[in-house]
Protein backbone atom coordinates (compact mmCIF):
# COMPACT_ATOMS: atom_id res chain seq x y z
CA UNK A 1 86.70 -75.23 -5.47
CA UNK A 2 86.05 -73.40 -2.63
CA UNK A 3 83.46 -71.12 -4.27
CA UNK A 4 81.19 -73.61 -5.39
CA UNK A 5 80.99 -74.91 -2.30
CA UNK A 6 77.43 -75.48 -1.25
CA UNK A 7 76.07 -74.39 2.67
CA UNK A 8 75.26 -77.06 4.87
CA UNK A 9 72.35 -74.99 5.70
CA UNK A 10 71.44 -74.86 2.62
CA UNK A 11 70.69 -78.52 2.43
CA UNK A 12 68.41 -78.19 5.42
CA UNK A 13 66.68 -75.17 3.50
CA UNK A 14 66.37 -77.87 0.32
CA UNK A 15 64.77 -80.79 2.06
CA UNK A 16 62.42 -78.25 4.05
CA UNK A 17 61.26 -76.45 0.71
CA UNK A 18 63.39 -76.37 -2.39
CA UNK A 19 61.99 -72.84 -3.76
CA UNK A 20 62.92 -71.56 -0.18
CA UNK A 21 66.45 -72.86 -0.83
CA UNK A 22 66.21 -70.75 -4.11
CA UNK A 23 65.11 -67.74 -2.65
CA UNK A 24 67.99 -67.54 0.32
CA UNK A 25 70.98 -69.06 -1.18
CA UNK A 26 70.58 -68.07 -5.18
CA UNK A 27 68.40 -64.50 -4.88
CA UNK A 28 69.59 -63.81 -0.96
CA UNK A 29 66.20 -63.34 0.04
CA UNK A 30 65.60 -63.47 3.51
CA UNK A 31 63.23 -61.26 5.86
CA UNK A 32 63.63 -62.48 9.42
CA UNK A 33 60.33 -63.36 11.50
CA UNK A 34 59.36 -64.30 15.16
CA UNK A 35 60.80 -67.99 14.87
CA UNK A 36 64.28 -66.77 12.99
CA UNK A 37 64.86 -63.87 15.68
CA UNK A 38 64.54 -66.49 18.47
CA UNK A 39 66.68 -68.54 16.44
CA UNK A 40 69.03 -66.27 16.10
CA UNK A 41 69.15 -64.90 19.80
CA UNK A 42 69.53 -68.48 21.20
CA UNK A 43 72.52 -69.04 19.22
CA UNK A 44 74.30 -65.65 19.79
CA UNK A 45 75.91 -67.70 22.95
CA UNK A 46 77.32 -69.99 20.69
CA UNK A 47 79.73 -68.16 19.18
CA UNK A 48 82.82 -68.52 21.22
CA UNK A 49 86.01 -68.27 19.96
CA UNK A 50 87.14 -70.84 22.80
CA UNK A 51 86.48 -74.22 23.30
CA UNK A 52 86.37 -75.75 27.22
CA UNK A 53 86.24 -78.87 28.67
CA UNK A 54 83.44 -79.77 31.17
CA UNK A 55 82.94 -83.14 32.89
CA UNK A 56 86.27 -84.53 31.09
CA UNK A 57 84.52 -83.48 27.49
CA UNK A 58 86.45 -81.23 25.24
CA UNK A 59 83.52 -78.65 23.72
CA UNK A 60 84.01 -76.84 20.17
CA UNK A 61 81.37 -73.65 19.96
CA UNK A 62 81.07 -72.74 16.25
CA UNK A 63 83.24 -75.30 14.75
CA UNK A 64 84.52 -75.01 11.19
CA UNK A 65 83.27 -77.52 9.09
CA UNK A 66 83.98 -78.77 5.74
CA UNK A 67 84.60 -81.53 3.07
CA UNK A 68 86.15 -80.95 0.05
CA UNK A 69 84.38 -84.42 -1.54
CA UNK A 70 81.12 -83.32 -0.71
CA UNK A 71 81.87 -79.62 -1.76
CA UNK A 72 80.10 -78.51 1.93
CA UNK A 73 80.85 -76.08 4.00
CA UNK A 74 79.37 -75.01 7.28
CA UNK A 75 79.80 -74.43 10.51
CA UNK A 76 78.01 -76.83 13.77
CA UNK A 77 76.84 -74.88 16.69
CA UNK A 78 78.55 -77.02 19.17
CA UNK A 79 80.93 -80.31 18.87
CA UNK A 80 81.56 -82.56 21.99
CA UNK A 81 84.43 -84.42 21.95
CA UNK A 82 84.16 -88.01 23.63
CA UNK A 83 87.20 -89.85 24.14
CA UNK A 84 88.39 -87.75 20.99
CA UNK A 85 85.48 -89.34 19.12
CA UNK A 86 83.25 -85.28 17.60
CA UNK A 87 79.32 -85.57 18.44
CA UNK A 88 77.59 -82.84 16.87
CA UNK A 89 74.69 -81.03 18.59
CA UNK A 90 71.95 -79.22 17.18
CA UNK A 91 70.91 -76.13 19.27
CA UNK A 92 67.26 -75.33 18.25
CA UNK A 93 64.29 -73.01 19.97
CA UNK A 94 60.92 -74.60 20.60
CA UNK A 95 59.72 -78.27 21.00
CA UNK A 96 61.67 -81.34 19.25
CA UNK A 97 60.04 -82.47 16.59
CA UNK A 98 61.62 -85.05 14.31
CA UNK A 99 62.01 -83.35 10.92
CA UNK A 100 64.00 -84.39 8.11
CA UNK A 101 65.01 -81.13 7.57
CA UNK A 102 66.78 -81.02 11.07
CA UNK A 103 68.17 -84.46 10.11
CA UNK A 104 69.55 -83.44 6.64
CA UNK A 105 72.26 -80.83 8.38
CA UNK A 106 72.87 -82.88 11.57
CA UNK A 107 74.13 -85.97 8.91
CA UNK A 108 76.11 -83.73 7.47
CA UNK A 109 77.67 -82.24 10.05
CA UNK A 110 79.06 -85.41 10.58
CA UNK A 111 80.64 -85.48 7.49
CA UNK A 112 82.88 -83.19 7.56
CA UNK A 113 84.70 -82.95 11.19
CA UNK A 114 87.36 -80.42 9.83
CA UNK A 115 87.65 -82.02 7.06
CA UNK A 116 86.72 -84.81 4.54
């Protein structure tokens, strides 16, 4: 089952621009550019092995996610726990903008809180 699983990223890459999707997850094409690098440098701190707790919330950095319904895997940058209940948070460079693309993995991440 496992194999077929589908990214969670690569949903976001789908609703964004379906031939995109293609390109990364079916041909692994990818060339990195100004916006991916920053991307990529912003979430190098992310990648803890160890969770903490700050403020009385548990924190999860690079938290295994999956669901075995949804055939998704993935993994969410960073979960807080409140009162035990998971909140997924997005880390992303530049301004906010609302974009369903953003939206599409964020849903899904809460899916699949070590799993569905």
């Amino acid at each position: 089952m496992w194999d077929e699983s589908i990214p969670i990223s690569a949903l976001q890459h789908f609703v964004y621009c379906p031939r995109q999707c293609a390109l990364i997850h079916l041909e692994g094409v990818w060339e990195d550019n100004l916006y991916t690098l920053r991307g990529r440098r912003a979430h190098e701190g992310l990648d803890l092995p160890e969770g903490l707790v700050r403020e009385g919330v548990r924190v999860e950095y690079a938290l295994p996610l999956f669901s075995e319904r949804l055939g998704l895997v993935g993994r969410a940058d960073v979960v807080e726990f409140h009162s035990g209940v998971p909140y997924p948070v997005e880390h992303k460079v530049g301004p906010r903008r609302a974009r369903k693309a953003d939206e599409a993995t964020s849903a899904q991440s809460g899916e699949g809180r070590g799993g569905a």
